[in-house]
C-alpha atoms as a PDB file:
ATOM      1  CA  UNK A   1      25.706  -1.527   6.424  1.00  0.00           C
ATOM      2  CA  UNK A   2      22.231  -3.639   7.616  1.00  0.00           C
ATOM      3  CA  UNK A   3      21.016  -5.591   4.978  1.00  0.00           C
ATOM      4  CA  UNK A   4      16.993  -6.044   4.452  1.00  0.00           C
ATOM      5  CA  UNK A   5      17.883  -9.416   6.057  1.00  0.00           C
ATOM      6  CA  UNK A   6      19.278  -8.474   8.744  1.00  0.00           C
ATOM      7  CA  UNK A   7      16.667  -5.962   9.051  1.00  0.00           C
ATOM      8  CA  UNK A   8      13.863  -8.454   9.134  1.00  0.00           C
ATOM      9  CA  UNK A   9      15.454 -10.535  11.444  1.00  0.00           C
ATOM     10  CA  UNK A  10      15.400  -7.541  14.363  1.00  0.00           C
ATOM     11  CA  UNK A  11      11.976  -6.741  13.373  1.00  0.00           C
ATOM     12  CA  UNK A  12      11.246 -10.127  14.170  1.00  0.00           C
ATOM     13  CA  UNK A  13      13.207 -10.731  17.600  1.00  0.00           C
ATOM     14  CA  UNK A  14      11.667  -7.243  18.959  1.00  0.00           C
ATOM     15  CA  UNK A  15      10.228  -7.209  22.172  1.00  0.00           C
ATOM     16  CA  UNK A  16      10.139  -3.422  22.820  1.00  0.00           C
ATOM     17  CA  UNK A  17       6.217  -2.673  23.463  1.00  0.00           C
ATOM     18  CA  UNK A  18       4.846  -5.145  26.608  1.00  0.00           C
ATOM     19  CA  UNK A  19       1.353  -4.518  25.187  1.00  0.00           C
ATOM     20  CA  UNK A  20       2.120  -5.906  21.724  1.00  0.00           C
ATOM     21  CA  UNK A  21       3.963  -8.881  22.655  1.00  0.00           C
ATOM     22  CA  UNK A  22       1.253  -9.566  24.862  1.00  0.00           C
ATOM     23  CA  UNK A  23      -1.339  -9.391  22.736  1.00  0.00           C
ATOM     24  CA  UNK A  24       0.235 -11.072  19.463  1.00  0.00           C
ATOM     25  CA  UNK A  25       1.288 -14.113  21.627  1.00  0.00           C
ATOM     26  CA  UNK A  26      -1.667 -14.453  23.122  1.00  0.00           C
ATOM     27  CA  UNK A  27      -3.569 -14.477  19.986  1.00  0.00           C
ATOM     28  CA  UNK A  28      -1.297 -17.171  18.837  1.00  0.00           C
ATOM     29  CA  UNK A  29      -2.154 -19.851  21.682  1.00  0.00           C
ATOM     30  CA  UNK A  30      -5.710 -19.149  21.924  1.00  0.00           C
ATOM     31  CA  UNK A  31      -5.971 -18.616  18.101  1.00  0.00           C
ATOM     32  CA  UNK A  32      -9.558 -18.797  16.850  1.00  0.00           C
ATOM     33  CA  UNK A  33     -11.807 -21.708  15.874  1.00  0.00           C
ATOM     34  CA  UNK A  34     -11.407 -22.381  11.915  1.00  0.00           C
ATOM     35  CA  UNK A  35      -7.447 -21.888  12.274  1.00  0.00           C
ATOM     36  CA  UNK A  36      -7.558 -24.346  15.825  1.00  0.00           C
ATOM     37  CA  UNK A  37      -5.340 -26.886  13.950  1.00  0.00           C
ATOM     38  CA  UNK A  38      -2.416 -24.202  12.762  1.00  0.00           C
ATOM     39  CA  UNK A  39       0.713 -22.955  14.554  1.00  0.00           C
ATOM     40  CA  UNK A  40       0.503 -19.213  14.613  1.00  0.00           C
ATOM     41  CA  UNK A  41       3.392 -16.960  14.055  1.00  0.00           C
ATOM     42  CA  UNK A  42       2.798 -15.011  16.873  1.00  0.00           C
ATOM     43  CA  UNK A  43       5.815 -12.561  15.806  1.00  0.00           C
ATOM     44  CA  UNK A  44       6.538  -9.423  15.087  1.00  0.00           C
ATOM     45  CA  UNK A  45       5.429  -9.405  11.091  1.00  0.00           C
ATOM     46  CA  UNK A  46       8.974  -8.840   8.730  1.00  0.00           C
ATOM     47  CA  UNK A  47       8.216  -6.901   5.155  1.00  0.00           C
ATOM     48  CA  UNK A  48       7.559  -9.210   2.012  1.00  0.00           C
ATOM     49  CA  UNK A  49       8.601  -8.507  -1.680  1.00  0.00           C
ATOM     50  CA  UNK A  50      11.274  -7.295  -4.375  1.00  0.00           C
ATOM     51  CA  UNK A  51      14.167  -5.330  -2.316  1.00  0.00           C
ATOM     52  CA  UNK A  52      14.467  -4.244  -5.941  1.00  0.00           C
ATOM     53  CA  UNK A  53      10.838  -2.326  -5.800  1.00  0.00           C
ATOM     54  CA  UNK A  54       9.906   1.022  -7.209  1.00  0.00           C
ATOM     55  CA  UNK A  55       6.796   0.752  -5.606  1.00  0.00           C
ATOM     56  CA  UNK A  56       6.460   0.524  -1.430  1.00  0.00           C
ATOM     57  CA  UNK A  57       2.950  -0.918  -0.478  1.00  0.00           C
ATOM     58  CA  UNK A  58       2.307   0.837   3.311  1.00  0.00           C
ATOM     59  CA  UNK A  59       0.148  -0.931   5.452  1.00  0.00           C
ATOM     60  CA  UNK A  60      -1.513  -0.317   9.207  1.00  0.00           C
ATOM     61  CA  UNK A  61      -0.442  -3.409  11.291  1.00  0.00           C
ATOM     62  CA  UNK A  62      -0.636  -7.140  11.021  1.00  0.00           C
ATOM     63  CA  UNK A  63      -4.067  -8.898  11.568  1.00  0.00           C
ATOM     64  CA  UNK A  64      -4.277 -10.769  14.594  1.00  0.00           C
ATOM     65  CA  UNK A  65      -5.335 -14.210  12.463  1.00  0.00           C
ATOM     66  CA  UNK A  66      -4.190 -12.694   9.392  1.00  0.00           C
ATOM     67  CA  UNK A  67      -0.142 -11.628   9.442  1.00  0.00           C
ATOM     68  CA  UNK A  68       0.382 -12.436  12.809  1.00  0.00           C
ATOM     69  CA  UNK A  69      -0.849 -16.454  12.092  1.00  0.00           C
ATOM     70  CA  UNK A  70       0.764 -16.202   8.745  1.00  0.00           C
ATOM     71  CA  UNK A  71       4.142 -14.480   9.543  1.00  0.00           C
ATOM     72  CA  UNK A  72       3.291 -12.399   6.215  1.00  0.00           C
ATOM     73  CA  UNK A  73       1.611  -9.168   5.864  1.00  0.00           C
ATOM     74  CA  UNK A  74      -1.741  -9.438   4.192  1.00  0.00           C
ATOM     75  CA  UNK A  75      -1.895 -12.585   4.156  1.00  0.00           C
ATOM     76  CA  UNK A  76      -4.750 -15.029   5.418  1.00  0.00           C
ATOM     77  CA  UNK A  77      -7.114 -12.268   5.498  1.00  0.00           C
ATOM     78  CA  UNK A  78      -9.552 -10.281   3.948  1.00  0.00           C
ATOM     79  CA  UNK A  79      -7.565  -7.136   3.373  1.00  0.00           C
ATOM     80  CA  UNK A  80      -4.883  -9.576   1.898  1.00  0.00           C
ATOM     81  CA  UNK A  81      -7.226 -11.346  -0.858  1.00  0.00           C
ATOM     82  CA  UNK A  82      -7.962  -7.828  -1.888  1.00  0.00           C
ATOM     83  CA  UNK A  83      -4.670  -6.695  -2.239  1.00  0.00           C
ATOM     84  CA  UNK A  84      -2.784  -9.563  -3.437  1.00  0.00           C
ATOM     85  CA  UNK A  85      -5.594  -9.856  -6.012  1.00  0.00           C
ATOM     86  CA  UNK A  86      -5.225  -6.054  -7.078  1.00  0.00           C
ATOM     87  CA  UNK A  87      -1.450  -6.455  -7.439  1.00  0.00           C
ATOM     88  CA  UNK A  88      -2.028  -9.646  -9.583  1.00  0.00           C
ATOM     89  CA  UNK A  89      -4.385  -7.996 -11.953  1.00  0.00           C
ATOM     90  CA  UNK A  90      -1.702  -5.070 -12.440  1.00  0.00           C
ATOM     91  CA  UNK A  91       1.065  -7.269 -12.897  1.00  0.00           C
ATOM     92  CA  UNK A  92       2.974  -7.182  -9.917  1.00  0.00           C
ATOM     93  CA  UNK A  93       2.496 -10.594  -8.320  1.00  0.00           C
ATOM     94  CA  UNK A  94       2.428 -14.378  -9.814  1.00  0.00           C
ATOM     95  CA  UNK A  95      -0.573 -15.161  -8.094  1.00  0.00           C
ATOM     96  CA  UNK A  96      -3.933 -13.839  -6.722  1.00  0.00           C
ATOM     97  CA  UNK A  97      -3.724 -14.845  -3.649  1.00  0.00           C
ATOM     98  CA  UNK A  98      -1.439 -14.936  -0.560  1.00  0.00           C
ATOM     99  CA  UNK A  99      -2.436 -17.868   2.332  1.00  0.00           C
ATOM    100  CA  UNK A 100       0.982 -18.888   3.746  1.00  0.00           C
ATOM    101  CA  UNK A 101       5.105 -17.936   3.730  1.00  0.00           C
ATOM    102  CA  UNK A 102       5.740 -21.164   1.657  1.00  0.00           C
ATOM    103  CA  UNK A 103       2.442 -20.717  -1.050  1.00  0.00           C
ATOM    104  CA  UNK A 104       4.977 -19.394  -4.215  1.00  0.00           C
ATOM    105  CA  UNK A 105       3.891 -15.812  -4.164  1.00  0.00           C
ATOM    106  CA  UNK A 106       6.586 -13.939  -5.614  1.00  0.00           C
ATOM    107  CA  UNK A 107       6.364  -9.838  -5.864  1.00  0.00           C
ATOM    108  CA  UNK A 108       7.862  -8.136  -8.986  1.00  0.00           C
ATOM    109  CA  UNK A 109       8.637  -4.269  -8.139  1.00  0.00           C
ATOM    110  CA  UNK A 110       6.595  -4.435  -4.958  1.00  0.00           C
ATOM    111  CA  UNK A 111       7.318  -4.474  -1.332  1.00  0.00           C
ATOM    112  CA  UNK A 112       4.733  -4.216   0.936  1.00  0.00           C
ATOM    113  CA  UNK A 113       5.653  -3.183   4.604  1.00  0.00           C
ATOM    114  CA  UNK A 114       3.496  -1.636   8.116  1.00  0.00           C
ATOM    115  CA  UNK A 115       3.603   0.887  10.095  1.00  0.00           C
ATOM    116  CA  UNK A 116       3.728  -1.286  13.270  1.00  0.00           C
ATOM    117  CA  UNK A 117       4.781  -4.844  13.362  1.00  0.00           C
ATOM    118  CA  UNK A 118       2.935  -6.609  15.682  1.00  0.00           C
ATOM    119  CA  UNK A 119      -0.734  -7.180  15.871  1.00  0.00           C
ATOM    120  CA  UNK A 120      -2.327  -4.796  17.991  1.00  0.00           C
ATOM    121  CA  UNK A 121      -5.561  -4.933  20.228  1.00  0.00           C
ATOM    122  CA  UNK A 122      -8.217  -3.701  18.240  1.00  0.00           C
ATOM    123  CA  UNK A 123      -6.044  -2.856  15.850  1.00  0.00           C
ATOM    124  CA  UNK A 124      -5.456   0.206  17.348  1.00  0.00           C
ATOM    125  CA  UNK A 125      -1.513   1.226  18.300  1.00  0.00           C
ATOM    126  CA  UNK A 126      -0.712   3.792  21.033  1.00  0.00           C
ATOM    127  CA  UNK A 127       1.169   6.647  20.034  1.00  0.00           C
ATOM    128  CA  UNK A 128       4.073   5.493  22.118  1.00  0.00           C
ATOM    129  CA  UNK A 129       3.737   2.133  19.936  1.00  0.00           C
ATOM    130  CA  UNK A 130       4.058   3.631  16.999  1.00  0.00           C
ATOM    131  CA  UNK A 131       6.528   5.707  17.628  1.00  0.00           C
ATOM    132  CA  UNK A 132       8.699   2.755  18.962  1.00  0.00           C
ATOM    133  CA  UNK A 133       8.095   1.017  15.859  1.00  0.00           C
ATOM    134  CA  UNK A 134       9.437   3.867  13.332  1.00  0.00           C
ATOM    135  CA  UNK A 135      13.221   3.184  13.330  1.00  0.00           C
ATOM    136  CA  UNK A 136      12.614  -0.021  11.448  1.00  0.00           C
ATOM    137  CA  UNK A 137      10.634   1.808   8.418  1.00  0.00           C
ATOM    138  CA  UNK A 138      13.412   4.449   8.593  1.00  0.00           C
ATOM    139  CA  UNK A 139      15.869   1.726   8.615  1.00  0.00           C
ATOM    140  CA  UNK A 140      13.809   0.232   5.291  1.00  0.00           C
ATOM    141  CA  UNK A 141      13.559   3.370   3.679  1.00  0.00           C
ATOM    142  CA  UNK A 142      17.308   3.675   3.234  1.00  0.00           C
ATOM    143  CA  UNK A 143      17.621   0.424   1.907  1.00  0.00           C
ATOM    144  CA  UNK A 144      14.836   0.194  -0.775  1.00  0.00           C
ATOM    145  CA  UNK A 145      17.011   2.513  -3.452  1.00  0.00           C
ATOM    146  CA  UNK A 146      14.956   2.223  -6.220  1.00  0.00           C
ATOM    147  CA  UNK A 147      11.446   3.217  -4.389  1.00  0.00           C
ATOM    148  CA  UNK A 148       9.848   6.096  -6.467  1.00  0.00           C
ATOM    149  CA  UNK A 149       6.270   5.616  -5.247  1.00  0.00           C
ATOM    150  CA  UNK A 150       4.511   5.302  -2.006  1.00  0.00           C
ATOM    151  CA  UNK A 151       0.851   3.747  -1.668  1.00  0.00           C
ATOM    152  CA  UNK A 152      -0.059   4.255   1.494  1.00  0.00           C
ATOM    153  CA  UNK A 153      -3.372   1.935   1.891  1.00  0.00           C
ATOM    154  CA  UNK A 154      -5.547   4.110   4.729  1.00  0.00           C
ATOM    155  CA  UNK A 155      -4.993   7.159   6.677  1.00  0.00           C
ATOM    156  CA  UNK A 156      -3.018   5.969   9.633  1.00  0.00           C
ATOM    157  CA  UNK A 157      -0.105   4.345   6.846  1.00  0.00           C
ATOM    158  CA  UNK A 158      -0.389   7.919   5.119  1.00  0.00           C
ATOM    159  CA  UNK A 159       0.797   9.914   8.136  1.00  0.00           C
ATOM    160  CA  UNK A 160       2.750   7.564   9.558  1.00  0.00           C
ATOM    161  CA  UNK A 161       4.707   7.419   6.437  1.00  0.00           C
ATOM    162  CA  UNK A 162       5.165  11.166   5.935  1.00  0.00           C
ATOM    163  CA  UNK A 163       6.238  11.130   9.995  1.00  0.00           C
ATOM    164  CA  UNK A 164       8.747   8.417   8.760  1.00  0.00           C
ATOM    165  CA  UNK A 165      10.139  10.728   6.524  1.00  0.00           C
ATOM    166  CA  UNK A 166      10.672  13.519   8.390  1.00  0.00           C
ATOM    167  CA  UNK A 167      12.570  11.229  10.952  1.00  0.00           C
ATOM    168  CA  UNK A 168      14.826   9.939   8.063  1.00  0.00           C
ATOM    169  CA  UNK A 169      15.463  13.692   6.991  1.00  0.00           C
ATOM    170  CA  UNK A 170      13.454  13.790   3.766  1.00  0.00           C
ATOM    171  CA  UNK A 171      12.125  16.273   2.428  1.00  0.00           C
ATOM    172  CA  UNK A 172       7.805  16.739   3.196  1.00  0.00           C
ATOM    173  CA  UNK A 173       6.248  19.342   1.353  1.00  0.00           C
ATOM    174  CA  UNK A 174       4.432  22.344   2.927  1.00  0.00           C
ATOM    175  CA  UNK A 175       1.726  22.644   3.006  1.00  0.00           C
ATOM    176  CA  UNK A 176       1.991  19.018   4.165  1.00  0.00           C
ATOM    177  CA  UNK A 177      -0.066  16.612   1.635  1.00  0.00           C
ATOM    178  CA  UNK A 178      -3.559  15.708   1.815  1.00  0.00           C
ATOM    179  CA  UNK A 179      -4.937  12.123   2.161  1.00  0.00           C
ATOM    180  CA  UNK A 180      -7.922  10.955  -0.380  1.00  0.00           C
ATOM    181  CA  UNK A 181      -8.374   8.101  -2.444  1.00  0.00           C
ATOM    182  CA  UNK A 182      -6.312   8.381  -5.649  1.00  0.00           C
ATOM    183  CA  UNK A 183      -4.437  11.616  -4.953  1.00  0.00           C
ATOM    184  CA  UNK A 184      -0.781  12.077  -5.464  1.00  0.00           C
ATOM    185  CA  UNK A 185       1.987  14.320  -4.140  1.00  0.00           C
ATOM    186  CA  UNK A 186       4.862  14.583  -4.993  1.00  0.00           C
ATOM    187  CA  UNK A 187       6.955  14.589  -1.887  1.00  0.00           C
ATOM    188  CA  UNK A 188      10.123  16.537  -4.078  1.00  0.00           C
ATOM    189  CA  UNK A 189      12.991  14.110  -4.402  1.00  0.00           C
ATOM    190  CA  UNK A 190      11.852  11.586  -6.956  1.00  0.00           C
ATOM    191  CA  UNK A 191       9.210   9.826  -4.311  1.00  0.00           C
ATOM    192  CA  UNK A 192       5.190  10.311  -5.384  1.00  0.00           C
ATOM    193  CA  UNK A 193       3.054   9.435  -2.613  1.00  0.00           C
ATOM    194  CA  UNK A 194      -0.564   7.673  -3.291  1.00  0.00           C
ATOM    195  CA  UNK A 195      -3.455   7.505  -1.490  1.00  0.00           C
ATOM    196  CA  UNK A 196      -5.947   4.648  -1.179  1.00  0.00           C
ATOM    197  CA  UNK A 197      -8.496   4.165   1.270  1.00  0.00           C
ATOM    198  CA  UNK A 198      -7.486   0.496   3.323  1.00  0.00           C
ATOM    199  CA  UNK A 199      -9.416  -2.572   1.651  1.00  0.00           C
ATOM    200  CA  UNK A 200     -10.302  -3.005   5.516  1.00  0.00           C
ATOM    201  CA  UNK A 201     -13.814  -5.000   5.357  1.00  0.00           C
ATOM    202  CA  UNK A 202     -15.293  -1.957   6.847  1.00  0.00           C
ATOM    203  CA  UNK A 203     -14.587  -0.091   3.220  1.00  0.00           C
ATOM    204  CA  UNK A 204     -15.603  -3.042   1.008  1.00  0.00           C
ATOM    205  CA  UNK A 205     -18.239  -3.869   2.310  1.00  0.00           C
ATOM    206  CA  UNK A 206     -19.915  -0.586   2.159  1.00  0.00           C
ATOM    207  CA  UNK A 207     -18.412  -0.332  -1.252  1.00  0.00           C
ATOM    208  CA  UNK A 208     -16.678   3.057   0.082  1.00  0.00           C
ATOM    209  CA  UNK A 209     -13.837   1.342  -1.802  1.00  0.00           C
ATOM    210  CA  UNK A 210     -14.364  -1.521  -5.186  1.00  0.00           C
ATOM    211  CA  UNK A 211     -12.423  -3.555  -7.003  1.00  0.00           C
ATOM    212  CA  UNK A 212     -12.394  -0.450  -9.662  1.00  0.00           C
ATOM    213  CA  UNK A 213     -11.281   1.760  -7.157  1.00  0.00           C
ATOM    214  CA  UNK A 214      -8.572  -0.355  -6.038  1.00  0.00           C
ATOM    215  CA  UNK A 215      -6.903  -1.012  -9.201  1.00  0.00           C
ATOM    216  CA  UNK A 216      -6.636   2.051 -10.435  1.00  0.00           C
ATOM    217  CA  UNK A 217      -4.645   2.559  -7.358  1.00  0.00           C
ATOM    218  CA  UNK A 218      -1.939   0.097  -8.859  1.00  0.00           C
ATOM    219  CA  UNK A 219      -2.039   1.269 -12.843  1.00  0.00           C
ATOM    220  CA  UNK A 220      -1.540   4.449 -10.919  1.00  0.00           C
ATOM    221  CA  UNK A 221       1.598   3.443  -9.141  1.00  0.00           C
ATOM    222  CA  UNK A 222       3.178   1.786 -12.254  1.00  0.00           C
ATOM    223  CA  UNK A 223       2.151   4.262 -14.430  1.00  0.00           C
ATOM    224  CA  UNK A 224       4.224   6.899 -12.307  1.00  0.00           C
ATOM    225  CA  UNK A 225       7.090   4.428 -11.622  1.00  0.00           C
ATOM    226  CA  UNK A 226       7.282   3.974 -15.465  1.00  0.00           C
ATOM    227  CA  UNK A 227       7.434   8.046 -15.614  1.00  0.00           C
ATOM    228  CA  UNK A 228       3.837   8.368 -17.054  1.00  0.00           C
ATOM    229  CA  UNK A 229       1.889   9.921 -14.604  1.00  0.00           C
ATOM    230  CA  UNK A 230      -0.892  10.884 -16.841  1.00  0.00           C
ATOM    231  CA  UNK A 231      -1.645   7.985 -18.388  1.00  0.00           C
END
């Protein structure tokens, strides 16, 4: 059987979608002024945290000077000082922040993964670019064993995560749940799903979602994993 290793590794070599591989490596030798002087990773974008995990952090795609200069998700961007920050407040990181593969961030009973891999233009995925991209998070979803909840940070990582499911023959209930910030569903074989709106700029900015807001997302999650959903 594939090991997350292995895993990562052909989430990394992929080449499947022109358009993406396009776009990421051209990021990554133009690159942008205040990151001139770095090597981008210019990649597809591999998953980051404890294979042990009860809790699975689902994400969009990889930032063109965030992930895909990094080679780690949420990391060297906004989104990722947010949620790295969150996750260290609740417990489940070492550090605050995330700013490169070799900083010493370590994840306790996290792993954070996308629904695409690559970068895309405007970070906007086709269907067909999705789609090419699900076998990978069906692939990870049968290796994470001891995942019991789901935060799926923004709409897009919501459905793509239920579609993921139904793909990998679990169960979705019907009627089929209902994104908003903070709700949970039970998806009926030991798996809660959470919603959070994305800690895109475009939310924090406007204050559609705070620092509040965002980590009660996380007491959330571990207060489910550790069977105490109403605390």
């Amino acid at each position: 059987m594939e090991s997350l290793e292995q895993l990562h590794q052909r989430i990394i070599q992929c080449r499947t979608c022109p358009r993406l591989v396009s776009h990421r490596e051209q990021i990554a030798q133009v690159k942008v002024a205040r990151y001139r002087d770095q090597e981008y990773w210019g990649k597809p974008v591999p998953p980051f945290g404890d294979p042990h995990a009860r809790v699975l952090i689902m994400g969009l795609a990889p930032a063109a000077h965030g992930g895909n200069r990094t080679g780690r998700s949420f990391t060297g961007d906004p989104s990722g000082d947010w949620l790295y920050s969150a996750l260290y407040r609740a417990g489940f990181a070492n550090q605050p922040e995330s700013v490169a593969m070799n900083d010493g961030l370590v994840l306790k009973d996290v792993y954070v993964t996308n629904a695409v891999r690559c970068a895309p233009p405007d970070n906007k995925p086709t269907p067909a670019e999705k789609l090419a991209c699900r076998p990978f998070l069906v692939s990870e979803l049968g290796l994470l064993k001891n995942v019991t909840v789901v935060v799926a940070l923004g709409q897009f990582a919501f459905d793509a995560y239920l579609q993921t499911r139904v793909e990998a023959g679990l169960p979705v209930p019907r009627p089929r749940p209902v994104f908003g910030h903070g709700r949970t569903s039970d998806l009926g074989d030991g798996v809660t799903l959470v919603s959070s709106y994305h800690p895109s700029r475009q939310n924090t900015n406007t204050r559609k979602l705070t620092t509040d807001m965002f980590d009660a997302i996380f007491r959330q999650a571990r207060d489910i994993a550790d069977g105490n959903p109403s605390a």
